[in-house]
C-alpha atoms as a PDB file:
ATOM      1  CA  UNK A   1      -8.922  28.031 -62.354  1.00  0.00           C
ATOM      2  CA  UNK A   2     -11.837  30.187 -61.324  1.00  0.00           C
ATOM      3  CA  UNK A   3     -15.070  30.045 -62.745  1.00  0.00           C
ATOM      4  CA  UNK A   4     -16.093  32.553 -64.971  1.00  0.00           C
ATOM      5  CA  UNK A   5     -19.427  34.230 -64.064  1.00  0.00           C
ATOM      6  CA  UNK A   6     -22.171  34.084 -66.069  1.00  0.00           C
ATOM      7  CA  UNK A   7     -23.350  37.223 -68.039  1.00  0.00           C
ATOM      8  CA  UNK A   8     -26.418  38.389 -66.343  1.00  0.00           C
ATOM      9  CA  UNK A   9     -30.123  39.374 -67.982  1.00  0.00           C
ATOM     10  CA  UNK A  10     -29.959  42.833 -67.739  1.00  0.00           C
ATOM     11  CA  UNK A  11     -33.662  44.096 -67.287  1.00  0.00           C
ATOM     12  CA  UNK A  12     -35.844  44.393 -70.697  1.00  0.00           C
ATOM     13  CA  UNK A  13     -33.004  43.811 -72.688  1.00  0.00           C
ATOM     14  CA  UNK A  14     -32.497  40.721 -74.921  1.00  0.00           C
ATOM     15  CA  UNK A  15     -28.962  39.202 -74.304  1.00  0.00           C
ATOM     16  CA  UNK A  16     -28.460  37.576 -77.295  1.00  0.00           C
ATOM     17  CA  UNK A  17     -25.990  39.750 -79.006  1.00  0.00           C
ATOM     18  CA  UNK A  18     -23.884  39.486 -75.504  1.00  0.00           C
ATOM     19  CA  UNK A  19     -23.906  35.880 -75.921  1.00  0.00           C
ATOM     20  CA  UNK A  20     -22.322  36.382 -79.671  1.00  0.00           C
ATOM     21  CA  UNK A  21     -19.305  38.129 -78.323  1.00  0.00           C
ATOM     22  CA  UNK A  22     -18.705  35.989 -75.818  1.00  0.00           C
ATOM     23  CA  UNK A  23     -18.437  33.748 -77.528  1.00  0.00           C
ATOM     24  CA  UNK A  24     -16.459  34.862 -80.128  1.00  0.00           C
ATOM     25  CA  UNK A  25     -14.111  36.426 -77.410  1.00  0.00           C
ATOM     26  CA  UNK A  26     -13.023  39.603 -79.701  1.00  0.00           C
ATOM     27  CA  UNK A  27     -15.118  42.789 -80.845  1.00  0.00           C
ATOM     28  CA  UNK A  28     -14.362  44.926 -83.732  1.00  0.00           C
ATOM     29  CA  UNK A  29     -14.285  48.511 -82.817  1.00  0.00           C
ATOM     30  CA  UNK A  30     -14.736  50.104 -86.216  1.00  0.00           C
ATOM     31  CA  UNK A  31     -14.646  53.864 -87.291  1.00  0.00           C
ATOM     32  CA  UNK A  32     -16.440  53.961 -90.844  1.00  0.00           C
ATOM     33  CA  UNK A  33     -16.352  57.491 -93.106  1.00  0.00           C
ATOM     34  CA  UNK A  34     -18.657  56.021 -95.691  1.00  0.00           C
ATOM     35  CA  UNK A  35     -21.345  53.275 -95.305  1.00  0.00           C
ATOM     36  CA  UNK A  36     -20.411  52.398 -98.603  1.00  0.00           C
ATOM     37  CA  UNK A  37     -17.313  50.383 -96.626  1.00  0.00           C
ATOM     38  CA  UNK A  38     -19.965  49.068 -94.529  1.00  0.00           C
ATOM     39  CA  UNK A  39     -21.294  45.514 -96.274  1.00  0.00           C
ATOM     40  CA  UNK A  40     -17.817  44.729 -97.897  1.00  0.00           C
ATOM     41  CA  UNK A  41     -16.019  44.998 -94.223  1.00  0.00           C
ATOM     42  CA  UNK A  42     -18.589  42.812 -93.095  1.00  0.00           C
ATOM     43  CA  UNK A  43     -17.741  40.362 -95.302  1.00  0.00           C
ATOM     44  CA  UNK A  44     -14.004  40.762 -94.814  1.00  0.00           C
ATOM     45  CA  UNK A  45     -14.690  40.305 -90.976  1.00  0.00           C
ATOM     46  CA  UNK A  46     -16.880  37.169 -91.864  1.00  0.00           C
ATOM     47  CA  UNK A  47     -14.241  35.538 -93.530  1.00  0.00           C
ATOM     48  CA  UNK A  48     -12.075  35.907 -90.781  1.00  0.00           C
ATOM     49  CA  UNK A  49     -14.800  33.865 -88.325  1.00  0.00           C
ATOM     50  CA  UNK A  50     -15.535  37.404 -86.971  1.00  0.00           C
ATOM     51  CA  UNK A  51     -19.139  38.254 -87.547  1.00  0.00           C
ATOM     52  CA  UNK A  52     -19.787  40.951 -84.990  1.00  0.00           C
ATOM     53  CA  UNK A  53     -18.761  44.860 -85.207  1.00  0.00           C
ATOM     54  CA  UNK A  54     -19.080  47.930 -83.122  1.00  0.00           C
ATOM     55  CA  UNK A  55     -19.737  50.825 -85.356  1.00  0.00           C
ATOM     56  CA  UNK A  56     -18.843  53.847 -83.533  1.00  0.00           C
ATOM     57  CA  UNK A  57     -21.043  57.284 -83.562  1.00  0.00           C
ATOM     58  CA  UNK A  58     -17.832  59.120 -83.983  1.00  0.00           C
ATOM     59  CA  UNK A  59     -18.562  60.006 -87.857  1.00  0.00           C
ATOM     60  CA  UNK A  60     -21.470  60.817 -89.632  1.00  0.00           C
ATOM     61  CA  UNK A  61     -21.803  57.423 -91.496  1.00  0.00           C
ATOM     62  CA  UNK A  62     -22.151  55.659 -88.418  1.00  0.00           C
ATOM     63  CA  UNK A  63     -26.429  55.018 -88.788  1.00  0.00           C
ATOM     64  CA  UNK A  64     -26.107  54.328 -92.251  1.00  0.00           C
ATOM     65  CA  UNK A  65     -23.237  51.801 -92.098  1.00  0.00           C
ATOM     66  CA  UNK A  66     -24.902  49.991 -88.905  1.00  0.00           C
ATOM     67  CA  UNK A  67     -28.012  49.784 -91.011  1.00  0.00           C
ATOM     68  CA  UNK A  68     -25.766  48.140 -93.945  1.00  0.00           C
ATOM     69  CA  UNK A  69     -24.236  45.656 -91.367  1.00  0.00           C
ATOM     70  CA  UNK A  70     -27.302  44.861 -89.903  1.00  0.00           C
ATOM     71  CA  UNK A  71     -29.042  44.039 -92.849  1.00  0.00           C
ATOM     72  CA  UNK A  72     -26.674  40.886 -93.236  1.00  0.00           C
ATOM     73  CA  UNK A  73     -28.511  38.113 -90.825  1.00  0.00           C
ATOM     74  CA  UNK A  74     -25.147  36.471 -90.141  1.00  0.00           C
ATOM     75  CA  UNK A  75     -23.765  39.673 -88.463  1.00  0.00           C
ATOM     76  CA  UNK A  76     -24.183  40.969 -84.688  1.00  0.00           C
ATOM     77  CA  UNK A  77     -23.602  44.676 -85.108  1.00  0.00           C
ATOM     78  CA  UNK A  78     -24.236  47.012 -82.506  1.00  0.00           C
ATOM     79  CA  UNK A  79     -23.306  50.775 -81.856  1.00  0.00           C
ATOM     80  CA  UNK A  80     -20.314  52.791 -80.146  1.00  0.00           C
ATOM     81  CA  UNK A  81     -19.287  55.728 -78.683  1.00  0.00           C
ATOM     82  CA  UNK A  82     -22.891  56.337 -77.731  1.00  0.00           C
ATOM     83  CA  UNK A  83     -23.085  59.504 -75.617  1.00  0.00           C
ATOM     84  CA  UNK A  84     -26.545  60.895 -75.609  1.00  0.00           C
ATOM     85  CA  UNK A  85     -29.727  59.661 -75.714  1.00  0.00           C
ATOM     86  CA  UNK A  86     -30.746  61.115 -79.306  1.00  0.00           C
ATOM     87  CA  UNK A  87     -27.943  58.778 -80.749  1.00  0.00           C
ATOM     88  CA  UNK A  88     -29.383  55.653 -78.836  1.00  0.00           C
ATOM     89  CA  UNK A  89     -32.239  56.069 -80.544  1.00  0.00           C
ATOM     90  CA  UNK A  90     -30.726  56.708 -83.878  1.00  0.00           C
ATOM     91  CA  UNK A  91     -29.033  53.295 -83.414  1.00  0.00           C
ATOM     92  CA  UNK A  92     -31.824  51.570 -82.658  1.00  0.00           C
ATOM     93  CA  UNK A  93     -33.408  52.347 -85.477  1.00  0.00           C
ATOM     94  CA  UNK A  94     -30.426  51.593 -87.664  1.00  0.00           C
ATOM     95  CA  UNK A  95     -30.554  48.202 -86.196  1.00  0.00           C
ATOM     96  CA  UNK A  96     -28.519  48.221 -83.744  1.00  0.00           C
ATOM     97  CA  UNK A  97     -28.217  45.216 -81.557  1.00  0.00           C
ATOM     98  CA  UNK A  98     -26.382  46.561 -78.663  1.00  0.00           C
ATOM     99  CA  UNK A  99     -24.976  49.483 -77.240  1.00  0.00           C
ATOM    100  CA  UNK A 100     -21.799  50.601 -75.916  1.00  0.00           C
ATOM    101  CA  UNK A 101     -20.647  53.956 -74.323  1.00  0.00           C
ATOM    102  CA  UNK A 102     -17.189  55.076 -73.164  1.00  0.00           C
ATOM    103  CA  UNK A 103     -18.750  55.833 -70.223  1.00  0.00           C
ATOM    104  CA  UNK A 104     -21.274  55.584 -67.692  1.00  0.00           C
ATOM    105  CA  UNK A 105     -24.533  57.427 -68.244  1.00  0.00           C
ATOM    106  CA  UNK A 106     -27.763  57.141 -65.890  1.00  0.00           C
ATOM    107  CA  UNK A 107     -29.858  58.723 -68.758  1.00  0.00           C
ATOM    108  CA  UNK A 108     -28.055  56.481 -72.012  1.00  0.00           C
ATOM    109  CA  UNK A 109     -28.750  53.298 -69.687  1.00  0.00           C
ATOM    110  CA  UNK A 110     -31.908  54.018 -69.007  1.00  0.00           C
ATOM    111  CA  UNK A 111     -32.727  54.641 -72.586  1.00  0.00           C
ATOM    112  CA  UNK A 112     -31.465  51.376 -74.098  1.00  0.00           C
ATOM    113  CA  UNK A 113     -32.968  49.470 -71.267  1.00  0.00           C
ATOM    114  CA  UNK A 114     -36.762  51.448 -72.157  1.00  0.00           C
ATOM    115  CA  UNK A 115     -35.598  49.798 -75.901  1.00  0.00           C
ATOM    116  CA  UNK A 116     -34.838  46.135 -75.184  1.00  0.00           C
ATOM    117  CA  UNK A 117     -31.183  47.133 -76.186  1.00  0.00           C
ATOM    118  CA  UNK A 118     -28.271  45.749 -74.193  1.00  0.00           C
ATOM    119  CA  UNK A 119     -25.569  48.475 -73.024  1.00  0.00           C
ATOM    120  CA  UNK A 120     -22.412  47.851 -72.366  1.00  0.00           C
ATOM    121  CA  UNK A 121     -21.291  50.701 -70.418  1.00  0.00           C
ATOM    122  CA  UNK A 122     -17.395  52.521 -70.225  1.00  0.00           C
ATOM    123  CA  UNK A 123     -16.234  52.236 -66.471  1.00  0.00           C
ATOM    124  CA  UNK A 124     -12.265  53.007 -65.086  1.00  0.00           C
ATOM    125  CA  UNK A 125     -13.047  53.082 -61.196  1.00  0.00           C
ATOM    126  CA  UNK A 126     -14.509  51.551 -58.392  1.00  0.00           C
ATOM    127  CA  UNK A 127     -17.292  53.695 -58.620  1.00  0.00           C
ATOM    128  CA  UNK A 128     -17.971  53.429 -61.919  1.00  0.00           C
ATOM    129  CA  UNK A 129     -19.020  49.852 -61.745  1.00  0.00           C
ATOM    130  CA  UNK A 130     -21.068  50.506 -58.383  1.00  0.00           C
ATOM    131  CA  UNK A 131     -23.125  52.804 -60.423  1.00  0.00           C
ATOM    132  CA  UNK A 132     -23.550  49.928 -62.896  1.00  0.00           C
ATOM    133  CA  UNK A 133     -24.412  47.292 -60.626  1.00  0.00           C
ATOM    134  CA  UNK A 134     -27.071  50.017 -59.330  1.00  0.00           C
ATOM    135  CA  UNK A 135     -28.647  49.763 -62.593  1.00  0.00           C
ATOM    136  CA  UNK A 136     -28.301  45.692 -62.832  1.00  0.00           C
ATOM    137  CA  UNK A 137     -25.508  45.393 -65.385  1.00  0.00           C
ATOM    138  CA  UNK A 138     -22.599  43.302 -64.567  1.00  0.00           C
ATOM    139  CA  UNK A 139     -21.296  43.150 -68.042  1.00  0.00           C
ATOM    140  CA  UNK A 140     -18.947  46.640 -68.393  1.00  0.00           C
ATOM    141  CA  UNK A 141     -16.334  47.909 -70.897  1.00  0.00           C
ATOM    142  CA  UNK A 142     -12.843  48.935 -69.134  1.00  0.00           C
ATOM    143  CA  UNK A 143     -11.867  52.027 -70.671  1.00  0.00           C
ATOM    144  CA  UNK A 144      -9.141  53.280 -71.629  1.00  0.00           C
ATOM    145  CA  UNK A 145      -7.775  49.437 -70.631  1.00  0.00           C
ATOM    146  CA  UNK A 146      -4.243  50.156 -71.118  1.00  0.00           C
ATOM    147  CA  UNK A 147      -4.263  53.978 -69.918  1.00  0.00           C
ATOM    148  CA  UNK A 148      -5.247  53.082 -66.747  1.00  0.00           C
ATOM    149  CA  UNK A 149      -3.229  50.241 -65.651  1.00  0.00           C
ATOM    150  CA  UNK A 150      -3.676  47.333 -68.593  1.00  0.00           C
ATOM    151  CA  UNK A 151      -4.385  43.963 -66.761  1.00  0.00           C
ATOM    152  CA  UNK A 152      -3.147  45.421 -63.045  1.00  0.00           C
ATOM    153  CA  UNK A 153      -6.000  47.438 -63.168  1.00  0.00           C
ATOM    154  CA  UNK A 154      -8.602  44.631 -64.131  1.00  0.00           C
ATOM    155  CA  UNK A 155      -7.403  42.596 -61.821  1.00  0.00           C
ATOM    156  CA  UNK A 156      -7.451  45.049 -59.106  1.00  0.00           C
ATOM    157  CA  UNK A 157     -11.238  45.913 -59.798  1.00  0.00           C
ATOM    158  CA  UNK A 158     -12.502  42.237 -60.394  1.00  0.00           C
ATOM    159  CA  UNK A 159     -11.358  41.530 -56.565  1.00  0.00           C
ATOM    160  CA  UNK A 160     -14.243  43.394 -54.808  1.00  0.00           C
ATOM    161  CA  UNK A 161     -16.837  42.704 -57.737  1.00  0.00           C
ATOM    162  CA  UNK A 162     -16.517  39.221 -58.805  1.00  0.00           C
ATOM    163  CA  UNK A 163     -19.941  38.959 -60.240  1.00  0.00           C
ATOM    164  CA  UNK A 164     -18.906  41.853 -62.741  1.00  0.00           C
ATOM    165  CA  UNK A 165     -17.183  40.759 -65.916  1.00  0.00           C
ATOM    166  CA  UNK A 166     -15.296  43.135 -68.915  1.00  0.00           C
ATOM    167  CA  UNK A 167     -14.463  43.694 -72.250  1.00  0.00           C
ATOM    168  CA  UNK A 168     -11.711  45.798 -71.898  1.00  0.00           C
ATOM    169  CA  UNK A 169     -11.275  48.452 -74.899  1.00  0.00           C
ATOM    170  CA  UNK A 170      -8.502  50.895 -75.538  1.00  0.00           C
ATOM    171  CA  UNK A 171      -4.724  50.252 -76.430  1.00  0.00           C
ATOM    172  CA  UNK A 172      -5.140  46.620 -77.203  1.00  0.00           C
ATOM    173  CA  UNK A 173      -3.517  45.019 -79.967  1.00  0.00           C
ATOM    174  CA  UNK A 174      -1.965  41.311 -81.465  1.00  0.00           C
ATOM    175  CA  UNK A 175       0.621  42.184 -79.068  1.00  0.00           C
ATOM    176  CA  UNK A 176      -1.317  42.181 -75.495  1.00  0.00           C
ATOM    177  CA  UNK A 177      -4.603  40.376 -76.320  1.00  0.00           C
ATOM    178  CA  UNK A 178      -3.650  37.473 -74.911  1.00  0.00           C
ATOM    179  CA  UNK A 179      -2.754  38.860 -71.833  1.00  0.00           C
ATOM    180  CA  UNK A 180      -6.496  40.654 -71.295  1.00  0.00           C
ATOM    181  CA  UNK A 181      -7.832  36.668 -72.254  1.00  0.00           C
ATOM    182  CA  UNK A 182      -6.388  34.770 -70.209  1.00  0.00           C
ATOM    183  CA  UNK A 183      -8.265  37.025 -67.157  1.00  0.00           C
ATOM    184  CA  UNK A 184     -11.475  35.111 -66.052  1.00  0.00           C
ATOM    185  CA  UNK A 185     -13.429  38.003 -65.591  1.00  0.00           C
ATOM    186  CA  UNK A 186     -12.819  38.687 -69.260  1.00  0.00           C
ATOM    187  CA  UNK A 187     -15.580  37.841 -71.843  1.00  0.00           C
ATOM    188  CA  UNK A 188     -14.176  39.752 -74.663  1.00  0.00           C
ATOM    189  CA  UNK A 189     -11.531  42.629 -75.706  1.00  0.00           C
ATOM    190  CA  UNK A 190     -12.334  45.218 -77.797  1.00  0.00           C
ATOM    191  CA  UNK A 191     -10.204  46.803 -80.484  1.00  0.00           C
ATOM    192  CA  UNK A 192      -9.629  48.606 -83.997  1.00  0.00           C
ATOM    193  CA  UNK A 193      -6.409  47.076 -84.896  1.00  0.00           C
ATOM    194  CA  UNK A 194      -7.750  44.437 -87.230  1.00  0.00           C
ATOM    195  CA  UNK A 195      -9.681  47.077 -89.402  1.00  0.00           C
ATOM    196  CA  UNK A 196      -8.341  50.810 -88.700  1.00  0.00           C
ATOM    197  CA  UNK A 197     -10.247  54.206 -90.281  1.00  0.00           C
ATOM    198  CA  UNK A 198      -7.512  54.036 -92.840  1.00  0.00           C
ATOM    199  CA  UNK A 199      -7.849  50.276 -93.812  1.00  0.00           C
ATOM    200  CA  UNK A 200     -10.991  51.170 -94.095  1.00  0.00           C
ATOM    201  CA  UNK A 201     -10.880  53.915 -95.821  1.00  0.00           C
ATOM    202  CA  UNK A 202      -8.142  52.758 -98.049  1.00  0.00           C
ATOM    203  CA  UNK A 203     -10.682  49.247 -98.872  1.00  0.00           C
ATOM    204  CA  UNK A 204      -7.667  47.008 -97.309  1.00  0.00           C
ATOM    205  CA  UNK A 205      -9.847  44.367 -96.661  1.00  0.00           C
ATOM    206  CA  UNK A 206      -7.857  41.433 -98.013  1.00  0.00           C
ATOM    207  CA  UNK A 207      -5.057  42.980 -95.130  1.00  0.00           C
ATOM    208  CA  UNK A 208      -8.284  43.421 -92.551  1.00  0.00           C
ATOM    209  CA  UNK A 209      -9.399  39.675 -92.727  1.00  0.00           C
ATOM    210  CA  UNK A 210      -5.710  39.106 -92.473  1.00  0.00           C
ATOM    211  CA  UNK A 211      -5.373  40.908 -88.987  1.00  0.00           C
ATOM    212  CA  UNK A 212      -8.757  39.458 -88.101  1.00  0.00           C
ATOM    213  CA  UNK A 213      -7.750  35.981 -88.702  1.00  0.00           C
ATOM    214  CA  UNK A 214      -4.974  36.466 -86.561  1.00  0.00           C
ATOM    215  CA  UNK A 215      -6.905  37.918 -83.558  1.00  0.00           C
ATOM    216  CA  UNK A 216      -9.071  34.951 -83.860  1.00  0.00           C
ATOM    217  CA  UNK A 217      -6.461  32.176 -83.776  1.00  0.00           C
ATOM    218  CA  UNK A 218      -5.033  34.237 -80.789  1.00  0.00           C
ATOM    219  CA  UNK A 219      -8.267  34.714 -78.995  1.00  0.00           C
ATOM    220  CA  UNK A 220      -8.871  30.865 -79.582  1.00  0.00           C
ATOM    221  CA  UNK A 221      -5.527  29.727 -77.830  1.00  0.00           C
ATOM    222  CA  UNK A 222      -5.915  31.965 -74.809  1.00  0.00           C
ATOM    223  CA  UNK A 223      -7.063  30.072 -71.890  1.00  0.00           C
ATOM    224  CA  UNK A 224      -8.258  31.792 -68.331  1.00  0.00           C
ATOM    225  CA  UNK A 225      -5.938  31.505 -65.729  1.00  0.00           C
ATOM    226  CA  UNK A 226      -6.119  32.039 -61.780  1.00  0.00           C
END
């Protein structure tokens, strides 16, 4: 079996949120129309054993429901889809306790780093992750994980960068998670299966801690492999 790395300090930035998801091994990619949702699908993701979330900026609710998360001491919640640096520094203020971006951006980096904020940033080639490692961050997000080759493709990139680790993102479901786990470059996978918009939306949360429950129990039996 080979040894997972460690996750590396990233400069100014306090890891601890980093260390919450890997150990829990699963991340919550949520989509949230009205912060009302916000405290409630904490709760429902708590009961599950899942208390982290990534809000994503994709709606307008996005500040206020981090804020609502955030506010519960038990929860790690930190913000998505982060593409410029006026919405890293709405998330911060919301709360946030890390960021994550689909992609790679010099300026978004740069800007959480200033904060004390980890970033997670979006990679899908070669150079990509070079440009990361430039910055000191060896903890990425593959994106979109399944678009671009599923678990071929991680494997292909964690050959010439075994220092880097991932949290792939992006077509994973109960039906593959297992299969991004059991990589030993993996710390966690990312998702919105276990609480969709419309779940959300629809205050399904009975049926969210239900899918969350089961992403635990899988994440829990899936063990690295060579």
């Amino acid at each position: 079996m080979r040894e997972m790395p460690a996750i590396q300090d990233e400069v100014g930035a306090d890891r601890a949120a980093l260390r919450v998801i890997g150990a829990l091994r699963v991340l919550p990619v949520l989509t949230i129309n009205d912060a009302s949702n916000a405290r409630p699908l904490a709760r429902a993701l708590k009961m599950a054993g899942l208390p982290c979330a990534e809000v994503t900026f994709r709606t307008a609710a996005a500040a206020d429901a981090i804020r609502e998360m955030a506010a519960d001491p038990d929860m790690t919640v930190g913000a998505g889809t982060i593409l410029t640096v006026e919405q890293v520094e709405a998330a911060a203020e919301a709360g946030a306790g890390f960021v994550v971006s689909p992609g790679f951006s010099s300026r978004v980096v740069a800007a959480c780093l200033e904060r004390g904020l980890p970033v997670i940033p979006g990679i899908a080639t070669a150079t990509d992750i070079q440009m990361a490692l430039d910055a000191g961050i060896t903890l990425v997000k593959l994106f979109p994980a399944e678009a671009i080759g599923g678990p071929k493709m991680l494997h292909a990139l964690s050959a010439p960068f075994p220092m880097v680790r991932f949290i792939p993102t992006g077509g994973i479901d109960a039906s593959n998670i297992t299969d991004y786990l059991r990589h030993p470059a993996v710390v966690a996978v990312g998702g919105s299966w276990m609480a969709t918009p419309q779940l959300i939306d629809e205050g399904k949360f009975d049926e969210i801690t239900t899918r969350t429950a089961d992403a635990v129990a899988r994440a829990r039996m899936a063990t690295h492999v060579a």
